[in-house]
N, C-alpha and C. Protein backbone atom coordinates (compact mmCIF):
# COMPACT_ATOMS: atom_id res chain seq x y z
N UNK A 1 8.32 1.37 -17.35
CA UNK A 1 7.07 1.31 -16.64
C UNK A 1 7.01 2.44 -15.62
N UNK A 2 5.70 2.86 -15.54
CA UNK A 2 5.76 4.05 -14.42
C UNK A 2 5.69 3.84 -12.89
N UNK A 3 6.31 4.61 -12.36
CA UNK A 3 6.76 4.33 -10.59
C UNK A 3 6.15 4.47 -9.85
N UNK A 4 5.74 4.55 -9.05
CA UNK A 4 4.37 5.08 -7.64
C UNK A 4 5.02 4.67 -6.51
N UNK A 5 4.73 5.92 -5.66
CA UNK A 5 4.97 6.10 -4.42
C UNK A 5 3.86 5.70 -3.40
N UNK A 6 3.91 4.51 -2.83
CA UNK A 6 2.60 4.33 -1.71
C UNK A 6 3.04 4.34 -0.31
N UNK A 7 2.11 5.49 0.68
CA UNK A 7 2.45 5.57 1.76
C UNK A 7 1.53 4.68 2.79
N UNK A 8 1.69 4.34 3.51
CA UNK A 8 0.97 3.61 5.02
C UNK A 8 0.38 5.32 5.53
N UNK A 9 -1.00 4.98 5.81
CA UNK A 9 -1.63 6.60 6.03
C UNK A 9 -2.45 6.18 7.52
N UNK A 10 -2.99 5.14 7.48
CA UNK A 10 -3.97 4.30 8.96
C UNK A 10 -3.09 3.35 9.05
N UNK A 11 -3.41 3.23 10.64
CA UNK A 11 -2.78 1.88 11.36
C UNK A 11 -3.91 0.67 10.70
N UNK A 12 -2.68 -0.81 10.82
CA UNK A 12 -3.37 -1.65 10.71
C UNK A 12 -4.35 -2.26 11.63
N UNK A 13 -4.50 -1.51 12.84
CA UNK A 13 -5.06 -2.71 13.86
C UNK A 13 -6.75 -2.43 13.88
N UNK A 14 -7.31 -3.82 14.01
CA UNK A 14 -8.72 -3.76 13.72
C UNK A 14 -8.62 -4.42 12.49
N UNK A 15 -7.53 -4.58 11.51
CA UNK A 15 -8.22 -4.41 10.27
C UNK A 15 -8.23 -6.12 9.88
N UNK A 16 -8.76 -6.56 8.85
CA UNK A 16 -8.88 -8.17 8.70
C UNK A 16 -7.39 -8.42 8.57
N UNK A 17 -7.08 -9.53 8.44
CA UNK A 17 -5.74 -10.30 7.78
C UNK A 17 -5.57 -10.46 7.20
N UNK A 18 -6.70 -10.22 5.64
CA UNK A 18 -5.90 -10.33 4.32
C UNK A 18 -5.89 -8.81 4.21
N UNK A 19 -6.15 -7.91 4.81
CA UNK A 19 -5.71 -6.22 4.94
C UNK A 19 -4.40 -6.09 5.05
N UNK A 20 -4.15 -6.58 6.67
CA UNK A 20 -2.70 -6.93 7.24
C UNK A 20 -1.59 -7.17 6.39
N UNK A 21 -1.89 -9.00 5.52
CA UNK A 21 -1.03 -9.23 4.49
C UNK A 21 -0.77 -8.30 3.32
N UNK A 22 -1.74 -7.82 2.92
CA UNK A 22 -1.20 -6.90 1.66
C UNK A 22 -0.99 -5.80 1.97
N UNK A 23 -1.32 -5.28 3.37
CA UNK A 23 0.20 -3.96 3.36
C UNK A 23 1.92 -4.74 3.78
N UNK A 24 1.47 -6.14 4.33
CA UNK A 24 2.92 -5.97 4.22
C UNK A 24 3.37 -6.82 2.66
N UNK A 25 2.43 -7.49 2.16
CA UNK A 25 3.03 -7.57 0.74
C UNK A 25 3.45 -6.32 -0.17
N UNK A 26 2.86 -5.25 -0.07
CA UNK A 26 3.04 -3.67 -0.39
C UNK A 26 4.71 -3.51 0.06
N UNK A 27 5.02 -4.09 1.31
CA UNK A 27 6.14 -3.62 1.88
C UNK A 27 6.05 -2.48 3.39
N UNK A 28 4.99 -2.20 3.25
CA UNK A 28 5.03 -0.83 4.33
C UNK A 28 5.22 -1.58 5.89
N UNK A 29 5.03 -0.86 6.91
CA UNK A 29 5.66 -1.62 7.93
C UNK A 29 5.16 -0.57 9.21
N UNK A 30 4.79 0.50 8.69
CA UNK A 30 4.51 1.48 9.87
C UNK A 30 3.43 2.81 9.41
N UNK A 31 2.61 3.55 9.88
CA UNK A 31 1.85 4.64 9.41
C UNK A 31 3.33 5.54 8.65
N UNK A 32 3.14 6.34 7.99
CA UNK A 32 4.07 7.32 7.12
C UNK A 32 5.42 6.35 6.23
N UNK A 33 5.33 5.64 6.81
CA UNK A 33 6.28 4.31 5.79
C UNK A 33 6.30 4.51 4.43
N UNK A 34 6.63 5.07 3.49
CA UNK A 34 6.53 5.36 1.85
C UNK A 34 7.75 4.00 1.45
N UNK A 35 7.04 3.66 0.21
CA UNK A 35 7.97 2.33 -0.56
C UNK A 35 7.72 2.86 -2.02
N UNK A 36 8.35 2.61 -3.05
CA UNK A 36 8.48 3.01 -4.33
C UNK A 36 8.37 1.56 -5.45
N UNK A 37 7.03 1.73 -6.04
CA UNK A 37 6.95 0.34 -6.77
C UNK A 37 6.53 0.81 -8.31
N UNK A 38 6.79 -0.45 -9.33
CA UNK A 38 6.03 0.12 -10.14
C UNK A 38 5.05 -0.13 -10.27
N UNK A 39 4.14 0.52 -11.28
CA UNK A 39 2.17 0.43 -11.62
C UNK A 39 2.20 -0.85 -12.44
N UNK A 40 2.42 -1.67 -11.88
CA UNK A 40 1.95 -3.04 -12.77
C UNK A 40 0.18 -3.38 -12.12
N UNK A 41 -0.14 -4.31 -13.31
CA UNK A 41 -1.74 -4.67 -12.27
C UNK A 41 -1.81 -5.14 -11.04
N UNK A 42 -0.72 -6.36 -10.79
CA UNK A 42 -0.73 -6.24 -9.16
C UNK A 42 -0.85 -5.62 -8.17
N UNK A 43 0.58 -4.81 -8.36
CA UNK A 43 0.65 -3.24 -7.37
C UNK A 43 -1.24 -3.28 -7.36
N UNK A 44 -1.77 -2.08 -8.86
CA UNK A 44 -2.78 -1.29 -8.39
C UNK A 44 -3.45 -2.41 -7.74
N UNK A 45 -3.73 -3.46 -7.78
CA UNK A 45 -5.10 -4.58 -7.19
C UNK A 45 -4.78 -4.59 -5.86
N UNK A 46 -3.40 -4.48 -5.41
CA UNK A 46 -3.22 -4.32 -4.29
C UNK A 46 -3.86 -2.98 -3.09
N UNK A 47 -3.39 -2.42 -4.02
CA UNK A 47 -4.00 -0.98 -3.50
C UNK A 47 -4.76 -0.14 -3.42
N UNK A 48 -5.88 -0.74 -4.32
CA UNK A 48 -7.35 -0.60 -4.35
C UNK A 48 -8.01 -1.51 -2.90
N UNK A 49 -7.34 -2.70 -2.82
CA UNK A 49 -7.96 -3.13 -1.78
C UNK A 49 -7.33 -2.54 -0.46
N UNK A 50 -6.80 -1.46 -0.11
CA UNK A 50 -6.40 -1.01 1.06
C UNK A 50 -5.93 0.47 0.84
N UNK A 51 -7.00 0.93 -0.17
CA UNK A 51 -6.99 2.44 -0.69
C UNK A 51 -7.01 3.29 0.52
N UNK A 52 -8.10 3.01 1.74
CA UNK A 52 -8.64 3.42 3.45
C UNK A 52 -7.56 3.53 3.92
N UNK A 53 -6.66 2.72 3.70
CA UNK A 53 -5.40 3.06 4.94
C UNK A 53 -3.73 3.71 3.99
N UNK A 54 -3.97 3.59 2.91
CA UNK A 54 -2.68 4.15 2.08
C UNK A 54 -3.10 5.72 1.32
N UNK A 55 -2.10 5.96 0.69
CA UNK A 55 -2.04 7.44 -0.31
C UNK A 55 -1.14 6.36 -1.46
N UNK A 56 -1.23 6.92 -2.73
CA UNK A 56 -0.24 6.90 -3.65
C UNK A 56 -0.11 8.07 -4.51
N UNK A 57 0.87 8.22 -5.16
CA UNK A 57 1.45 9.11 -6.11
C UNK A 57 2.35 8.46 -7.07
N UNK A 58 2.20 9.87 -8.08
CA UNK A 58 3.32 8.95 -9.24
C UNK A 58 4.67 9.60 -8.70
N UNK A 59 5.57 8.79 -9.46
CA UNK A 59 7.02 9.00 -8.53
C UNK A 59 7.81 9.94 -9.84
């Protein structure tokens, strides 16, 4: 399966709480924070909904 690199790019604050939860379900923890996951449909659903505050790449 293919790998992706997602970084924390905006702070969380301001943002709702199911924002909140799925960067830290993502794993990230801080702005520039990079975590390495793979592209399953989760991941992307995840990260469509908090596209505004992340970057991704393939790894």
């Amino acid at each position: 399966m293919k790998k992706i690199i997602v970084t924390q790019e905006k702070s969380a604050i301001n943002r709702t709480l199911r924002q909140k939860r799925t960067l830290v379900a993502l794993g990230l923890k801080r702005i520039g924070h990079s975590i390495e996951h793979d592209a399953s449909a989760n991941i992307l659903g995840m990260i469509k909904k908090v596209n505004h505050l992340v970057s991704f790449k393939e790894a």
